[in-house]
C-alpha atoms as a PDB file:
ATOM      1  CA  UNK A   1     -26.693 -17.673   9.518  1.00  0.00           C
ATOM      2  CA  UNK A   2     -26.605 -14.780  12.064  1.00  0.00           C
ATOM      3  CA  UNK A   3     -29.010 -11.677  10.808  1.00  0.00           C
ATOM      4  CA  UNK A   4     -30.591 -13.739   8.025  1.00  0.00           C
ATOM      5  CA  UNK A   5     -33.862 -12.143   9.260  1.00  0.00           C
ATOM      6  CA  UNK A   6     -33.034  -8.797   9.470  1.00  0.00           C
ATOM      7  CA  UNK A   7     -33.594  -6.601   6.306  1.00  0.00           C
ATOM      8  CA  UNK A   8     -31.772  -3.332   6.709  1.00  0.00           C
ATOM      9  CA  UNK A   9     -33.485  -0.018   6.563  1.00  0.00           C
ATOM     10  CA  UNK A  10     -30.899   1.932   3.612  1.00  0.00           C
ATOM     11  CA  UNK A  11     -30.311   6.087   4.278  1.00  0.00           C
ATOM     12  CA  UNK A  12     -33.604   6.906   1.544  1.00  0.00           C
ATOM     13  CA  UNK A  13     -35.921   4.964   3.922  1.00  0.00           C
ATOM     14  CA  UNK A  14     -36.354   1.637   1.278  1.00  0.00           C
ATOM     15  CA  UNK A  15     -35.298  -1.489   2.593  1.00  0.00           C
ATOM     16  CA  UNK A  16     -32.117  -4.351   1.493  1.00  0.00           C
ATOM     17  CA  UNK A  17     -34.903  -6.715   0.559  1.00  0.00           C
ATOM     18  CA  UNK A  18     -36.233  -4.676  -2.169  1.00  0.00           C
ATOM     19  CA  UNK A  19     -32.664  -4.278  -4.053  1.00  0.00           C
ATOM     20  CA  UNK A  20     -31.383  -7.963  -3.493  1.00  0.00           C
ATOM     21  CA  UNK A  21     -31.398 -11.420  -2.691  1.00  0.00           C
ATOM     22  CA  UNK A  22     -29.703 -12.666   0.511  1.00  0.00           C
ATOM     23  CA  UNK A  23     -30.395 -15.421   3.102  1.00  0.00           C
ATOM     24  CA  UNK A  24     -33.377 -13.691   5.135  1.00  0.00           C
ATOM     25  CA  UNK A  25     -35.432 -13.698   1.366  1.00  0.00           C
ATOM     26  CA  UNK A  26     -34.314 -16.195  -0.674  1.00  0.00           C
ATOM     27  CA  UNK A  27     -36.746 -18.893   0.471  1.00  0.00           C
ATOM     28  CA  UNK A  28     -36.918 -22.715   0.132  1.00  0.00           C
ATOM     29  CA  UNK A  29     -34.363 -25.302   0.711  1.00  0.00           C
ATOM     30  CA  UNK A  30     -31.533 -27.166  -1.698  1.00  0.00           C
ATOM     31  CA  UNK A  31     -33.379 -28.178  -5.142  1.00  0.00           C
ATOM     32  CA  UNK A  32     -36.702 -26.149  -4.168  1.00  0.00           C
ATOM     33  CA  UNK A  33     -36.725 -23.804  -7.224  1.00  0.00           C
ATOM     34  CA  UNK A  34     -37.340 -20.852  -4.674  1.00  0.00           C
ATOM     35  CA  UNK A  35     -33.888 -21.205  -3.548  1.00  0.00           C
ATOM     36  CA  UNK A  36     -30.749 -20.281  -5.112  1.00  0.00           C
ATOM     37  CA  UNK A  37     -30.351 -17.471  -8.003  1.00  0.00           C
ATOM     38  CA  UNK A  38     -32.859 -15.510  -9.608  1.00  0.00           C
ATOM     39  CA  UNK A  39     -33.945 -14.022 -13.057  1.00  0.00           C
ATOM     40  CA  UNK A  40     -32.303 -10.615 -13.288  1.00  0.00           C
ATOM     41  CA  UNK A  41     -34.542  -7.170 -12.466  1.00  0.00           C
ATOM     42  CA  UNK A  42     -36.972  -9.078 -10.038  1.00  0.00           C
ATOM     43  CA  UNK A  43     -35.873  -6.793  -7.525  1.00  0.00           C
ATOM     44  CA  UNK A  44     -35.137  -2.499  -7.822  1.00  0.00           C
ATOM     45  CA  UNK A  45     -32.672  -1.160  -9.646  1.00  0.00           C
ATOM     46  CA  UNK A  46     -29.484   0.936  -7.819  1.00  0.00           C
ATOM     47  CA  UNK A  47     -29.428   4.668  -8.219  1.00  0.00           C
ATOM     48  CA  UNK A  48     -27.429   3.961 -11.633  1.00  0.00           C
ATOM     49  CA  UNK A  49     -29.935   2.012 -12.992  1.00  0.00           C
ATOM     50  CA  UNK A  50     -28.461  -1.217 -12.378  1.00  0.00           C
ATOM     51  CA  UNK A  51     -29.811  -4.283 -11.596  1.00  0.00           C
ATOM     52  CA  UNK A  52     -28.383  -7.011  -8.976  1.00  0.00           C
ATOM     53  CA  UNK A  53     -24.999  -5.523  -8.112  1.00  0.00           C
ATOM     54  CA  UNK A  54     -25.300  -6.888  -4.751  1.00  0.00           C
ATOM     55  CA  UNK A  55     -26.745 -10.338  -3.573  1.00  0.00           C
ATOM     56  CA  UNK A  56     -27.836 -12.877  -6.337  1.00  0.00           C
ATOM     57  CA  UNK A  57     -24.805 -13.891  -7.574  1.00  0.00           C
ATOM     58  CA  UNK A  58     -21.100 -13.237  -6.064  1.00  0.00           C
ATOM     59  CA  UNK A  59     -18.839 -11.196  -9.439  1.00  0.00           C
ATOM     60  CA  UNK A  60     -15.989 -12.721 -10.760  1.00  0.00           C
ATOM     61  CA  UNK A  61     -13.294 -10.397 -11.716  1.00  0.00           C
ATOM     62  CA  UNK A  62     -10.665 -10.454 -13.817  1.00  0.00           C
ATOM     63  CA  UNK A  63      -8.374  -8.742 -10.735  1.00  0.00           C
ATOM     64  CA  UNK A  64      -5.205 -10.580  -9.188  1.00  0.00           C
ATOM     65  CA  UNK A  65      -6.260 -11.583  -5.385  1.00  0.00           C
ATOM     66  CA  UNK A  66      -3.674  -9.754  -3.013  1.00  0.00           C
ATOM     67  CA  UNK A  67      -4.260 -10.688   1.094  1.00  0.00           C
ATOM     68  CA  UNK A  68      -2.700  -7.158   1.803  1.00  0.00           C
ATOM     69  CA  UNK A  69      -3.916  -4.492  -0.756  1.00  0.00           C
ATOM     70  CA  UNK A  70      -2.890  -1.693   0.539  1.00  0.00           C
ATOM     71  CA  UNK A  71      -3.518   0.949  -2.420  1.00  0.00           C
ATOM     72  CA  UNK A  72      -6.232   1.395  -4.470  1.00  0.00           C
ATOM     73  CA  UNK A  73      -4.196   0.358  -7.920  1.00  0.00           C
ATOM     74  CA  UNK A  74      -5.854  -0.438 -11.440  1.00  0.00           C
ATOM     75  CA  UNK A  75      -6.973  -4.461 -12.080  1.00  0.00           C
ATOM     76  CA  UNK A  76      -3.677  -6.166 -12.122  1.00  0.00           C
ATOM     77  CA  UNK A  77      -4.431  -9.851 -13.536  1.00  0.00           C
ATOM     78  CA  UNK A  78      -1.616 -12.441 -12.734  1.00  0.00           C
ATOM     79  CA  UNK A  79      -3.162 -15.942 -14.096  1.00  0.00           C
ATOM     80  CA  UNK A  80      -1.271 -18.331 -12.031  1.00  0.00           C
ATOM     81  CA  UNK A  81      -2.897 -16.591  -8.747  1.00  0.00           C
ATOM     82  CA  UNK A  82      -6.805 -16.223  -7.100  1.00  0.00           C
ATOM     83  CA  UNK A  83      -9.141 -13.718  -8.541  1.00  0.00           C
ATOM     84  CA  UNK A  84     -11.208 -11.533  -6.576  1.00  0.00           C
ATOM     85  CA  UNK A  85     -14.943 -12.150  -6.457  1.00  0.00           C
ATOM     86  CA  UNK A  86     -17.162  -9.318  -5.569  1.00  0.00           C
ATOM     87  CA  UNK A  87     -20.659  -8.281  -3.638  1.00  0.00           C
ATOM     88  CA  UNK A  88     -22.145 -11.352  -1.810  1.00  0.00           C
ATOM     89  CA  UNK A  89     -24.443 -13.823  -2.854  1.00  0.00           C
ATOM     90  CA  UNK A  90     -28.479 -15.044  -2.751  1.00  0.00           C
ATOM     91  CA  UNK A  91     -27.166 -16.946   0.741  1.00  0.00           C
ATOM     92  CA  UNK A  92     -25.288 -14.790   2.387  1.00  0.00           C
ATOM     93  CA  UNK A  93     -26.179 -12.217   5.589  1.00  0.00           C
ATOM     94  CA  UNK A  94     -27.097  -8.428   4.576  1.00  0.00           C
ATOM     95  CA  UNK A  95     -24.530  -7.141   6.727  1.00  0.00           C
ATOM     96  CA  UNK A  96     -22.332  -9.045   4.229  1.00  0.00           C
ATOM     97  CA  UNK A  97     -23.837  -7.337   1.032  1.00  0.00           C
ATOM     98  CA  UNK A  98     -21.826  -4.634  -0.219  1.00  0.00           C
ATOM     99  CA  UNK A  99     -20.026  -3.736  -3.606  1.00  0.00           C
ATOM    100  CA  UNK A 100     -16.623  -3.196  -1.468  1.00  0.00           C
ATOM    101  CA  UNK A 101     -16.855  -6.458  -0.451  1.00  0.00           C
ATOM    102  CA  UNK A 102     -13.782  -9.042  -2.036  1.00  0.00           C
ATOM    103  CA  UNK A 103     -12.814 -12.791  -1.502  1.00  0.00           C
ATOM    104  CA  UNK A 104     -10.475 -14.783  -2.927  1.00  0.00           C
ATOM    105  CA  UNK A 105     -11.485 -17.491  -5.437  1.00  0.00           C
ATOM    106  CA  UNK A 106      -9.261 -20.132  -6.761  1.00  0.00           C
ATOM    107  CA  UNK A 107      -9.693 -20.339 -10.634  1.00  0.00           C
ATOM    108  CA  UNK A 108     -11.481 -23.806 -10.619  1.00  0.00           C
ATOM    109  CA  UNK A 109     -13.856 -22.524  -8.721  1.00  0.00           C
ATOM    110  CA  UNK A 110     -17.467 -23.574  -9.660  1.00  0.00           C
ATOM    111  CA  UNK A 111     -20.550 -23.162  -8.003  1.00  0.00           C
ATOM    112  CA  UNK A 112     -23.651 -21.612  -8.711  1.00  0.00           C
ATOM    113  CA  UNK A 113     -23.021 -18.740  -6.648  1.00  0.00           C
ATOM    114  CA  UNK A 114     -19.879 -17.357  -8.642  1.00  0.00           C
ATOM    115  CA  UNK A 115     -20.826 -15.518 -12.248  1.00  0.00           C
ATOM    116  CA  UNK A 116     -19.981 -12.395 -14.315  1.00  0.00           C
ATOM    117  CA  UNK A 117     -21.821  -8.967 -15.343  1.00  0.00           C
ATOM    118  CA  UNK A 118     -22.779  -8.830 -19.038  1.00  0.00           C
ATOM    119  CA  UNK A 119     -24.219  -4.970 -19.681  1.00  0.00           C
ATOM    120  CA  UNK A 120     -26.475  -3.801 -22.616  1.00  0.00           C
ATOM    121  CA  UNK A 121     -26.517  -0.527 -23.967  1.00  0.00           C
ATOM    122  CA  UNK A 122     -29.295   1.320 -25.381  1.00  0.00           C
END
């Protein structure tokens, strides 16, 4: 993929590759254990603490899929449509890594790039 190899300098002077996984860092090829998804907290957290939000694995949400949203409206759920899935994945470009980032995905999807958030509290 195109920019696989660049790892983006972010505003604080740290770099992508030290908050997530993404095509330029996940090494190894299909069924090398080096390639694919991770344990959780091998990389730095976010500035909330947070661990993986972008790269790794894409988020499945719970939200309705809509081509054209045009407002920014509460999770609206509608079963017999897409969901949205969220942030990029372990094999995508950095310029593709983002938390604003959404894609439809039908709700057979499998594949082990597609999972959800689970969050402990101290």
């Amino acid at each position: 993929l195109e920019g696989c190899q660049r790892d983006w300098t972010l505003e604080d002077g740290s770099h992508l590759s030290d908050y997530a996984w993404f095509c330029g860092n996940n090494i190894g090829n299909f069924g090398d254990p080096l390639y694919g998804t991770k344990p959780v907290a091998l990389k730095q957290p976010n500035g909330f603490g947070l661990f993986d939000m972008v790269g790794g694995i894409w988020e499945m949400t719970t939200d309705t899929y809509q081509e054209n949203r045009t407002q920014n409206l509460d999770p609206y759920y509608a079963p017999e449509n897409n969901i949205v899935r969220k942030g990029g994945m372990w094999g995508d470009p950095p310029s593709d890594l983002r938390a604003s980032r959404r894609e439809s995905a039908g709700l057979n999807y499998k594949n082990g790039d597609l999972g959800f958030r689970l969050v402990r509290t101290k």
